[in-house]
C-alpha atoms as a PDB file:
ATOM      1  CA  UNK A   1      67.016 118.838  94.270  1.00  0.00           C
ATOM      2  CA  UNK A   2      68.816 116.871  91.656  1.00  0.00           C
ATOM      3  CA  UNK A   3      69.852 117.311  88.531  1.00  0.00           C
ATOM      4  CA  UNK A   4      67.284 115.144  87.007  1.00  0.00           C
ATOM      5  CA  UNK A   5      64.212 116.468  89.059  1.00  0.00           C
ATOM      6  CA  UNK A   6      64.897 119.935  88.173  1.00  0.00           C
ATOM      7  CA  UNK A   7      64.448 118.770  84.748  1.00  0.00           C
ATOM      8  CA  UNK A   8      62.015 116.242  84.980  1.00  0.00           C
ATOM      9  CA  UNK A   9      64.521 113.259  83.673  1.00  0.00           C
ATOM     10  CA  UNK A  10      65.444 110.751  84.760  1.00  0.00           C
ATOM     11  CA  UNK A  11      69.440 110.010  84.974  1.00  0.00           C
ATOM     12  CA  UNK A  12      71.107 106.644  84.219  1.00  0.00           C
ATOM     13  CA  UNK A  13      74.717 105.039  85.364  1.00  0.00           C
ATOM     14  CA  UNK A  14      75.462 102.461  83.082  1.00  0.00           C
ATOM     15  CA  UNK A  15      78.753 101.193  80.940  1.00  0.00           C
ATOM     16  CA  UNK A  16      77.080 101.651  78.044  1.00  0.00           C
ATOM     17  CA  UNK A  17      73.632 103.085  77.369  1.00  0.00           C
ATOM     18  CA  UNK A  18      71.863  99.852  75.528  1.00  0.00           C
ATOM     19  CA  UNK A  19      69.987 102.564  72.363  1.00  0.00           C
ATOM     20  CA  UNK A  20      72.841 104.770  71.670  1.00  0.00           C
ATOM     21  CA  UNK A  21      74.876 104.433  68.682  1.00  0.00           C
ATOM     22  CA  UNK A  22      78.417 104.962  67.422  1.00  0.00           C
ATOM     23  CA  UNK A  23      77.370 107.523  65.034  1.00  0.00           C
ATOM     24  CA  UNK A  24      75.378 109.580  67.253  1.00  0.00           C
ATOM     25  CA  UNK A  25      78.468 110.886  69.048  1.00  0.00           C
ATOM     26  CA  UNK A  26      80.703 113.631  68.383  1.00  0.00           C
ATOM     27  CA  UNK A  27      84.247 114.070  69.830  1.00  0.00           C
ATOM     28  CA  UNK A  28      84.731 116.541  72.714  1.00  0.00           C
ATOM     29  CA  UNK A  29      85.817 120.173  71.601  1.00  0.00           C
ATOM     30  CA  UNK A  30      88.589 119.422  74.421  1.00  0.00           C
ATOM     31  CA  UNK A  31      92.023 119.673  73.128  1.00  0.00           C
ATOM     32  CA  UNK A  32      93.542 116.675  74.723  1.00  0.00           C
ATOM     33  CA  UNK A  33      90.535 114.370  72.845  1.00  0.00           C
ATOM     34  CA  UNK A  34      91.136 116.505  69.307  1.00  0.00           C
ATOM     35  CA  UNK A  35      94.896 115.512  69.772  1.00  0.00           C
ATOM     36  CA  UNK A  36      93.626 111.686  71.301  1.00  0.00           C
ATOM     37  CA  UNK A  37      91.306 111.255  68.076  1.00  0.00           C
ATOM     38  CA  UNK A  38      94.225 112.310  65.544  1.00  0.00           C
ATOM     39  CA  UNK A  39      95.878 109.049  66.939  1.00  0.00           C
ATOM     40  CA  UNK A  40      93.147 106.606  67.920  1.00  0.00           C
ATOM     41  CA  UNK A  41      90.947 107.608  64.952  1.00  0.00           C
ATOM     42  CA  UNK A  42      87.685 105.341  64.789  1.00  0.00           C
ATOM     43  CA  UNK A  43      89.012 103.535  68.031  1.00  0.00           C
ATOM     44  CA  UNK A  44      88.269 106.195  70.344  1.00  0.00           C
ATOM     45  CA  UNK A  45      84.745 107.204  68.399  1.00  0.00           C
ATOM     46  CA  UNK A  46      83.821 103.928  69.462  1.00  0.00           C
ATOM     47  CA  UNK A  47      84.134 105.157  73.387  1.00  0.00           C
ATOM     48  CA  UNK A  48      80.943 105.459  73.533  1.00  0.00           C
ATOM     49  CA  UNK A  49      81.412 104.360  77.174  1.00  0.00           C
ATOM     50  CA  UNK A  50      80.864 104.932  81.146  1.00  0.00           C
ATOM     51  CA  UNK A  51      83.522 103.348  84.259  1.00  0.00           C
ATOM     52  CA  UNK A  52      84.407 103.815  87.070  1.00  0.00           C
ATOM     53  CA  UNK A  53      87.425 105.106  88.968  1.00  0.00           C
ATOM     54  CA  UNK A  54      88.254 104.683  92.630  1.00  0.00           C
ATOM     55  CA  UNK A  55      91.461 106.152  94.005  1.00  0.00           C
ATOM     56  CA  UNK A  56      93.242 104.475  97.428  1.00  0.00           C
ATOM     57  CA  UNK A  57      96.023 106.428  98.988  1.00  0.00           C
ATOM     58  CA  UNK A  58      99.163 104.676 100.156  1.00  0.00           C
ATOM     59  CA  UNK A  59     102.306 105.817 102.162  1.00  0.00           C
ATOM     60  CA  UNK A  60     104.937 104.287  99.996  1.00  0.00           C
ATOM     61  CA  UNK A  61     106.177 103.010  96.880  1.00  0.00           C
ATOM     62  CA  UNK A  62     106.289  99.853  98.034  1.00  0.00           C
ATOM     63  CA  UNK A  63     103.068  99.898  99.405  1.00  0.00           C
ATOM     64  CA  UNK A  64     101.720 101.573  96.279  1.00  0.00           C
ATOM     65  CA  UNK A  65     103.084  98.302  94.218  1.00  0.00           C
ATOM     66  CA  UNK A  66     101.933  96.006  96.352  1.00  0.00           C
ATOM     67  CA  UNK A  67      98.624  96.861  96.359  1.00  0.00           C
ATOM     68  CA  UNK A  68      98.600  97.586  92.487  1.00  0.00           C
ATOM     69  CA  UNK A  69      99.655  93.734  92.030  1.00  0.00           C
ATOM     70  CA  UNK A  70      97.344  92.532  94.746  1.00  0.00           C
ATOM     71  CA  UNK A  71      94.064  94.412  92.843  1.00  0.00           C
ATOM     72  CA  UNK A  72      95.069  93.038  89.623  1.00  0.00           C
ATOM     73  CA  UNK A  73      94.807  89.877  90.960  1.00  0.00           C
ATOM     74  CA  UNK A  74      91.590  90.435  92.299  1.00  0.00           C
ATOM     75  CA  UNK A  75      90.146  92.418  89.305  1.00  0.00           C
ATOM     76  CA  UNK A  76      88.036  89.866  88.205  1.00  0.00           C
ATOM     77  CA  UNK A  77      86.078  90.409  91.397  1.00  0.00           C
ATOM     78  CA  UNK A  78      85.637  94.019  91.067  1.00  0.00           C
ATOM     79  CA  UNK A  79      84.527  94.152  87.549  1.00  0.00           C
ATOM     80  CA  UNK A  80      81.955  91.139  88.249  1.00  0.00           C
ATOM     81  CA  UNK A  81      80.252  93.293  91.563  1.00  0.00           C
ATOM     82  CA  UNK A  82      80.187  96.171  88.626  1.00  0.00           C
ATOM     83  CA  UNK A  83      79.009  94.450  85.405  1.00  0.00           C
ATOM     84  CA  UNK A  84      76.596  96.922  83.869  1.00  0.00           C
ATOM     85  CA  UNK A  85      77.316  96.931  79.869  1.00  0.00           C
ATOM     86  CA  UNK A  86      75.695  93.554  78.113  1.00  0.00           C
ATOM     87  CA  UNK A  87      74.637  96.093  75.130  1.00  0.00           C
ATOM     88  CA  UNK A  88      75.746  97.697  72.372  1.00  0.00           C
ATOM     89  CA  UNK A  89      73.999  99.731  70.340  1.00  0.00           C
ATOM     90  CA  UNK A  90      70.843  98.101  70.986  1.00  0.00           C
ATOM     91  CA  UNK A  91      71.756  94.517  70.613  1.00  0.00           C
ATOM     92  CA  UNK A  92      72.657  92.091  73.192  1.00  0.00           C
ATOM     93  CA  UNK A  93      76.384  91.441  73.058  1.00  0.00           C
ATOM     94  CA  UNK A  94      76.345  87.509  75.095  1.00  0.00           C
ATOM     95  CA  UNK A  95      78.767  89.534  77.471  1.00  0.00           C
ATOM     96  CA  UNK A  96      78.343  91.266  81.019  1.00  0.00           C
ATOM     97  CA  UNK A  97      81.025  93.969  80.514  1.00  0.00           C
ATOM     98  CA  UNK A  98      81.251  94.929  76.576  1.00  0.00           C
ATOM     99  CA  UNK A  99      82.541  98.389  77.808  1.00  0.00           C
ATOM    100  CA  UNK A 100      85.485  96.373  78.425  1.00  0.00           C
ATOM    101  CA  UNK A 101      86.008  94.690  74.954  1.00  0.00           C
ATOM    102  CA  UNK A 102      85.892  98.620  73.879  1.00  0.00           C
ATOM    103  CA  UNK A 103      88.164  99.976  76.440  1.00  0.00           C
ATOM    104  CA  UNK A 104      90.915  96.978  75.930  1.00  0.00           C
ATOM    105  CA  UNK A 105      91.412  98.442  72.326  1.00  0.00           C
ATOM    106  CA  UNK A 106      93.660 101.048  73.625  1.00  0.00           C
ATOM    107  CA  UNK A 107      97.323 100.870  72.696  1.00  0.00           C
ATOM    108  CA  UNK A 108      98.243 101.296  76.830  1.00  0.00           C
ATOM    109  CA  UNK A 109      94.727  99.215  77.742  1.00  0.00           C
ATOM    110  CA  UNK A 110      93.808  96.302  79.702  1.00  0.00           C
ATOM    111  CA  UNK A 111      95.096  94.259  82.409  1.00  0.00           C
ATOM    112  CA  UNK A 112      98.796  95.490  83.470  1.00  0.00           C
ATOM    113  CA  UNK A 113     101.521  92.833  84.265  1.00  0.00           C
ATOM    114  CA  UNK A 114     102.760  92.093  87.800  1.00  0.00           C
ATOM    115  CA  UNK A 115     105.251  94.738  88.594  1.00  0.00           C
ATOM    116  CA  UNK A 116     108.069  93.749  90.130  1.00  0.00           C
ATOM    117  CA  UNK A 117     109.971  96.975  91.330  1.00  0.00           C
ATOM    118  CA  UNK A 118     108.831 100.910  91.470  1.00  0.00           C
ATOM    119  CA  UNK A 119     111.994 101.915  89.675  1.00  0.00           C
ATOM    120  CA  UNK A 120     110.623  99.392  87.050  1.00  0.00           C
ATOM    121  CA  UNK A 121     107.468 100.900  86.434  1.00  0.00           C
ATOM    122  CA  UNK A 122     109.105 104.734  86.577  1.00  0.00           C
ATOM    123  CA  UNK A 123     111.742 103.878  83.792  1.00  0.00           C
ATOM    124  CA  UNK A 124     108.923 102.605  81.330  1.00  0.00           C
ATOM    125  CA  UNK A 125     106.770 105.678  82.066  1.00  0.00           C
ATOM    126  CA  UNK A 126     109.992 107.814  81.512  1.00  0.00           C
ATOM    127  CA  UNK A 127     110.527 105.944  78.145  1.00  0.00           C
ATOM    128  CA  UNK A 128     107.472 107.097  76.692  1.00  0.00           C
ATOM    129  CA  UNK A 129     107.211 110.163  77.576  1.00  0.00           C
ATOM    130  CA  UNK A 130     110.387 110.890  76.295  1.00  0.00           C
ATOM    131  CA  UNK A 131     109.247 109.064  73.024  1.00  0.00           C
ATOM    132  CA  UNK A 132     106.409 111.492  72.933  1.00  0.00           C
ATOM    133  CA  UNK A 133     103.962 108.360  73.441  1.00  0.00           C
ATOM    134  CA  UNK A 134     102.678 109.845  76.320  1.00  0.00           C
ATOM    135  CA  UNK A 135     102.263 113.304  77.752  1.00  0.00           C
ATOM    136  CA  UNK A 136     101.223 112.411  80.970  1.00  0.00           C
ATOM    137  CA  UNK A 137     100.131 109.446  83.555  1.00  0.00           C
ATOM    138  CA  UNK A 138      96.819 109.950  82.316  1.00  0.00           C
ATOM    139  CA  UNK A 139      97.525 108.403  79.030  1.00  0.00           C
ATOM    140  CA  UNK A 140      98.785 104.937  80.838  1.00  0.00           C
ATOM    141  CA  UNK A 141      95.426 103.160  80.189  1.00  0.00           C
ATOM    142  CA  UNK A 142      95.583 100.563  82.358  1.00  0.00           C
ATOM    143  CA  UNK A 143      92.566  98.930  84.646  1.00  0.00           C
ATOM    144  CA  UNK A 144      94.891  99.299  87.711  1.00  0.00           C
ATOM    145  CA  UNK A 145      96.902 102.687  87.481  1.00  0.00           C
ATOM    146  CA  UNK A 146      99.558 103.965  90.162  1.00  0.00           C
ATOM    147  CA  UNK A 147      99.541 107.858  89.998  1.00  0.00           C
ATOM    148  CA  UNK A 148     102.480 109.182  91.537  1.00  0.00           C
ATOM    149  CA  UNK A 149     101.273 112.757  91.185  1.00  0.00           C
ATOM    150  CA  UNK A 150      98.428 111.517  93.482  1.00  0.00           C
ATOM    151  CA  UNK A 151     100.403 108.883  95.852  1.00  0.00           C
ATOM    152  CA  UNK A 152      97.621 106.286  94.779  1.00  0.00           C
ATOM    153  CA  UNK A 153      96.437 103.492  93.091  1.00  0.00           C
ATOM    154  CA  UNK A 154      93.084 103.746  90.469  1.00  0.00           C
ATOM    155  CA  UNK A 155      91.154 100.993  89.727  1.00  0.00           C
ATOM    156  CA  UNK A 156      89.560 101.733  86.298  1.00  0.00           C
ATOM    157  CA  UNK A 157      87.802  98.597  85.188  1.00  0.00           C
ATOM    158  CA  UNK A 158      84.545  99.153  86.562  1.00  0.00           C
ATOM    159  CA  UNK A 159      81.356  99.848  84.687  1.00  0.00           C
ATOM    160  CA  UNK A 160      79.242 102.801  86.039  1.00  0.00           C
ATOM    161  CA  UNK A 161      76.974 102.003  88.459  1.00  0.00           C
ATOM    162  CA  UNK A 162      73.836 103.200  89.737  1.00  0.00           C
ATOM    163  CA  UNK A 163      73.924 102.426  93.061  1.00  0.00           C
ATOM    164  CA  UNK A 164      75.282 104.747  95.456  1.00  0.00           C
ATOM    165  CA  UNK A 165      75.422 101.947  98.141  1.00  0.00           C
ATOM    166  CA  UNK A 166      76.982  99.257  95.530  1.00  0.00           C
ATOM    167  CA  UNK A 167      79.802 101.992  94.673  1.00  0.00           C
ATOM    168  CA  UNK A 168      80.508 102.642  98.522  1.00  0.00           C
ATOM    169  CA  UNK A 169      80.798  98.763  98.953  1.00  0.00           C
ATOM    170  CA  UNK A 170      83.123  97.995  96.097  1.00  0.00           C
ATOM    171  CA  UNK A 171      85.142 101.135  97.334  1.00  0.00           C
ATOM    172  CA  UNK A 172      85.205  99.223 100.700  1.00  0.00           C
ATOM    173  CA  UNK A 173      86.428  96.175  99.814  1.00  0.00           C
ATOM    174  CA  UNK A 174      89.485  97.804  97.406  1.00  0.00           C
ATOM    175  CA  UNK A 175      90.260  99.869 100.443  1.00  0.00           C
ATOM    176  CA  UNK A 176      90.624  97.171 102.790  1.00  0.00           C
ATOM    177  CA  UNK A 177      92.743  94.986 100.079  1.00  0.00           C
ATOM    178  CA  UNK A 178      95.355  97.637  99.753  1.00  0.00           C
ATOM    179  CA  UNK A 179      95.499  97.769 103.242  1.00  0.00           C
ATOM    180  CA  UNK A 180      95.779  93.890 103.452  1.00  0.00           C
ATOM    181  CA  UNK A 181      98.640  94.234 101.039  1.00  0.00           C
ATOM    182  CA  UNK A 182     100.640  97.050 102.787  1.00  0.00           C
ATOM    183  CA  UNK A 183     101.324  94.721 105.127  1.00  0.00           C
ATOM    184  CA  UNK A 184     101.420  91.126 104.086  1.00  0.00           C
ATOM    185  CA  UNK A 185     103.128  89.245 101.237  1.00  0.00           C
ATOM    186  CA  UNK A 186     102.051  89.336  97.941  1.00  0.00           C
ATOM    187  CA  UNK A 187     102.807  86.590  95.440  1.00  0.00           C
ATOM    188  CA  UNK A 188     103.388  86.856  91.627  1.00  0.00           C
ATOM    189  CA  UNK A 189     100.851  85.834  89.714  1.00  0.00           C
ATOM    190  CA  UNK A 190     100.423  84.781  85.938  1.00  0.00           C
ATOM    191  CA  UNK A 191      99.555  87.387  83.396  1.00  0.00           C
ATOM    192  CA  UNK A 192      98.131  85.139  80.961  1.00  0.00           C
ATOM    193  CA  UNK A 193      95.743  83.045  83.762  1.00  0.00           C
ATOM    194  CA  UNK A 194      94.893  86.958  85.195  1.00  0.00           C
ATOM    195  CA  UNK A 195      93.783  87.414  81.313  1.00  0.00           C
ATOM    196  CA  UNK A 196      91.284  84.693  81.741  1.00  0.00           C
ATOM    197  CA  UNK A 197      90.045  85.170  85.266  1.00  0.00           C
ATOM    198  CA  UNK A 198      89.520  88.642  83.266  1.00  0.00           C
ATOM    199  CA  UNK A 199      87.323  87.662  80.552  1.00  0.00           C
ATOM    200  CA  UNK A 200      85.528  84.972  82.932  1.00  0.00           C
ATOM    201  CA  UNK A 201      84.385  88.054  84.535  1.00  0.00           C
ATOM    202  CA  UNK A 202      83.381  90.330  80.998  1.00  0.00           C
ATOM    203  CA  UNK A 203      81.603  87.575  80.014  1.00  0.00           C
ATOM    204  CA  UNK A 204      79.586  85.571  83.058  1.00  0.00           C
ATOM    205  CA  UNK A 205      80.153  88.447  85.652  1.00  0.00           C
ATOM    206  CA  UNK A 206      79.914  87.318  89.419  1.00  0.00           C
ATOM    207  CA  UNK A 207      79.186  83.702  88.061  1.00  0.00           C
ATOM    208  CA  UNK A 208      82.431  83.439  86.155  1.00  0.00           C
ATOM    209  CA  UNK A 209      85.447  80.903  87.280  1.00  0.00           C
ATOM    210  CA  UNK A 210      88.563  82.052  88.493  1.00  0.00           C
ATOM    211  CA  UNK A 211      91.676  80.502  88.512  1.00  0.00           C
ATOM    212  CA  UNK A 212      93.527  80.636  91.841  1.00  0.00           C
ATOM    213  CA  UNK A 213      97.477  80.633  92.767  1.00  0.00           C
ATOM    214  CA  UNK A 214      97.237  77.443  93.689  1.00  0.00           C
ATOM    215  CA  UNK A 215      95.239  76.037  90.525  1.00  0.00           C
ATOM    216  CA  UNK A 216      92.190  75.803  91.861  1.00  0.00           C
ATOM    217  CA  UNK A 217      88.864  76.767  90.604  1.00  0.00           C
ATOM    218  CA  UNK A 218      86.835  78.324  91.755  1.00  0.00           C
ATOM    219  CA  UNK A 219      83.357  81.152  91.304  1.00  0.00           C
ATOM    220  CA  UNK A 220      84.199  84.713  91.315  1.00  0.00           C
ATOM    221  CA  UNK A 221      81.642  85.321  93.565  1.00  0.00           C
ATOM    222  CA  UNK A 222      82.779  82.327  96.243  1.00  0.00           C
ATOM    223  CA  UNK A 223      86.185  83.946  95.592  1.00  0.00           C
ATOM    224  CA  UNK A 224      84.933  87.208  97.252  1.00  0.00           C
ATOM    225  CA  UNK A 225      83.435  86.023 100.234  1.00  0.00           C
ATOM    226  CA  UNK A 226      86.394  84.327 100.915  1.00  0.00           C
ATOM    227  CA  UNK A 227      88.250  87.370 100.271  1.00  0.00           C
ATOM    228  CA  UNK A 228      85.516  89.096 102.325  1.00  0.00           C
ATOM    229  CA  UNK A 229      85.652  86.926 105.173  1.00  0.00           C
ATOM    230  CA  UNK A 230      89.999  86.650 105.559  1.00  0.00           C
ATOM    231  CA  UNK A 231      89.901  90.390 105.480  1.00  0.00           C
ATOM    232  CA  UNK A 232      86.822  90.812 108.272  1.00  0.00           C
ATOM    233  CA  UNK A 233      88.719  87.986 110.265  1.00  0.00           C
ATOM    234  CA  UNK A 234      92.401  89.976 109.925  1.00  0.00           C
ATOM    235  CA  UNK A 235      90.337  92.831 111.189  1.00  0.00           C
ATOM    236  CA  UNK A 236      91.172  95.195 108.367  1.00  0.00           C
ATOM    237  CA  UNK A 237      87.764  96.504 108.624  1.00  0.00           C
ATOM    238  CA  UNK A 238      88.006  97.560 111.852  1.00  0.00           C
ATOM    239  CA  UNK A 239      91.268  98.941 111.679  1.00  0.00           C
ATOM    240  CA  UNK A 240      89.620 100.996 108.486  1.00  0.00           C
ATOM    241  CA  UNK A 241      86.910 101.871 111.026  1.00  0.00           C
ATOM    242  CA  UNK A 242      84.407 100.496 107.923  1.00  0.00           C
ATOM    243  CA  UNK A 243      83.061  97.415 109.774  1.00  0.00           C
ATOM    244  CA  UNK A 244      79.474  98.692 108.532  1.00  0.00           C
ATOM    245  CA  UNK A 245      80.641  98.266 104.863  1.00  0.00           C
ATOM    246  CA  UNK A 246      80.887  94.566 105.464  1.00  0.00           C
ATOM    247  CA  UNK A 247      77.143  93.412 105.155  1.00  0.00           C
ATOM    248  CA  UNK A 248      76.956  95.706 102.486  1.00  0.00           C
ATOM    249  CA  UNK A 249      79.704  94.257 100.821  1.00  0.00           C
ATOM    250  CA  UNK A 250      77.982  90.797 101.270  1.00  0.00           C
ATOM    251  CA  UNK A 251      74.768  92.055 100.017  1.00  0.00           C
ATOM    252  CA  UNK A 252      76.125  92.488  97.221  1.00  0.00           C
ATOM    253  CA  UNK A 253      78.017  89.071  96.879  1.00  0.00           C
ATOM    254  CA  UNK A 254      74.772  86.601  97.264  1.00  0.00           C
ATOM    255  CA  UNK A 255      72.683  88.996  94.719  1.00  0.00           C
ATOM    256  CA  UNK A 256      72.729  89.298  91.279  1.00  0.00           C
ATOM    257  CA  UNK A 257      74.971  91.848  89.199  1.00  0.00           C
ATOM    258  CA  UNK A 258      73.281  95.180  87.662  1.00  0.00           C
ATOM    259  CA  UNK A 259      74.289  92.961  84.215  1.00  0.00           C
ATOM    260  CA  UNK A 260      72.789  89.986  85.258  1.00  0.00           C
ATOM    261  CA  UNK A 261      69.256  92.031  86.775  1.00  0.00           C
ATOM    262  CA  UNK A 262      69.411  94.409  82.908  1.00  0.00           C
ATOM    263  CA  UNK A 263      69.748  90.842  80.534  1.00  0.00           C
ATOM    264  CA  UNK A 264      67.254  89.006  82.966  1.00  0.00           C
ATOM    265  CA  UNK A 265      64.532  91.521  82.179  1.00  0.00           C
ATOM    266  CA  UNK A 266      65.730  91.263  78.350  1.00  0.00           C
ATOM    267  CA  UNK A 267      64.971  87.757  78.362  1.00  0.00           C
ATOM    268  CA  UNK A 268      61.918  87.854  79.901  1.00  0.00           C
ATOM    269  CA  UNK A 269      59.932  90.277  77.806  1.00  0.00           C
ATOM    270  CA  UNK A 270      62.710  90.857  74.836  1.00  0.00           C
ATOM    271  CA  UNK A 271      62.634  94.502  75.567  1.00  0.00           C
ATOM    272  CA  UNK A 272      65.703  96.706  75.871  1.00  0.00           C
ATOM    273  CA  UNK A 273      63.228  99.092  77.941  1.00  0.00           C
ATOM    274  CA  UNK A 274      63.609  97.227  81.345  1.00  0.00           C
ATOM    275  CA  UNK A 275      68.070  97.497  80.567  1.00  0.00           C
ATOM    276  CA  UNK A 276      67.601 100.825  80.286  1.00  0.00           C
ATOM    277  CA  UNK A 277      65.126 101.498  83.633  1.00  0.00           C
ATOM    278  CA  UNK A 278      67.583  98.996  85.782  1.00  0.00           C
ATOM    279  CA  UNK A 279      70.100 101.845  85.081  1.00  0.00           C
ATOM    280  CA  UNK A 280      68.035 104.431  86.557  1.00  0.00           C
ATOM    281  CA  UNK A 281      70.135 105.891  89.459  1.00  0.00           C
ATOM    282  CA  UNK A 282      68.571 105.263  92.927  1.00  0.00           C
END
């Protein structure tokens, strides 16, 4: 028995819920929010938000940098299979992700740089905690986060999502990447193009453009089953032992986003009911 059905109610997964509103919240009696809304003040009020966060384990530093670089590249394509926020407050924002706009007003938010060296990263950690700007490496914000106390890598940037099967796929393909990235090169890439391949994504989700290395451009969702289709041919899959993740994976490639499914409905009967039943968990 769920949660819900013990209750009768139906539960939803979604970056933002579409009705609620800013004012209708109330900060956490948690002590590390009290001392997090002293700073942020009407900035974190406005969190009234849902990701998320998928942890991979890697053996090294190295390996642990490589593959945080690697899935900042390829964030775009992660957010896009997640997009499940296009509302705010019950108006339609003209964005797939607007729990990102929210969560990129963080002082430590966003896309992170390309790191070059795990000493690197360390000594600007180290910095602000001894500043007193942090207190831990929870309160590095980023939408890729190493966690050292962990030996992983988070990925943060996705919206909630109500699939179980979706969230098992996207897992799948991050897992394989870090893998891929343990043990291959893995070039430096431009912060500022890595902010747009970003926002293609907020904004026009799986259908977005991204900008590649090499110039090119090309559909976030072409971009993945390429990405899809080196890593089945490397055999990273197999070696994972999560071959049956790949049609999955591909599934959910060729079909529509949970963002793109919630403003279809919207447009169709100008209704913010249907948003709010495609986020339904199933």
């Amino acid at each position: 028995i769920t949660v819900g059905d013990r209750y009768d109610l139906n539960i939803i997964a979604l970056g933002i819920h579409p009705l609620l509103k800013n004012e209708d919240t109330q900060v956490t009696e948690n002590a590390r929010y009290k001392e997090l809304f002293k700073e942020l003040q009407e900035i974190l009020r406005r969190f009234i938000i849902n990701g998320m966060h998928i942890h991979i384990g890697l053996p090294s530093e190295k390996a642990a940098i490589k593959a945080f670089n690697l899935t900042n590249y390829y964030l775009p394509l992660f957010l896009a299979l997640s997009t499940s926020s296009p509302f705010h407050e019950g108006k339609f924002t003209g964005l797939h992700s607007y729990r990102n706009k929210i969560f990129e007003t963080l002082p430590r938010g966003g896309i992170a740089e390309y790191i070059e060296h795990y000493d690197e990263f360390i000594d600007s950690i180290n910095r602000l905690y001894l500043t007193g700007y942090i207190k831990s490496y929870n309160d590095i914000w980023w939408d890729t986060r190493i966690r050292p106390d962990f030996g992983t890598i988070e990925l943060r940037v996705c919206d909630a999502i109500n699939s179980i099967e979706r969230i098992q796929a996207i897992a799948a393909m991050l897992q394989a990447l870090c893998l891929y990235a343990r043990d291959n090169y893995v070039s430096k890439h431009s912060y500022l193009i890595s902010k747009q391949n970003k926002w293609n994504a907020e904004r026009y989700s799986l259908d977005g453009e991204f900008i590649t290395n090499d110039g090119d451009l090309i559909s976030i969702r072409d971009l993945g089953k390429k990405l899809l289709n080196n890593l089945r041919s490397l055999g990273i899959f197999s070696e994972l032992s999560t071959e049956h993740y790949i049609d999955v994976i591909d599934k959910y490639l060729y079909e529509p986003s949970i963002s793109q499914k919630m403003i279809a409905g919207y447009k169709k009967n100008g209704s913010l009911k249907d948003a709010v039943i495609k986020g339904i968990i199933s």
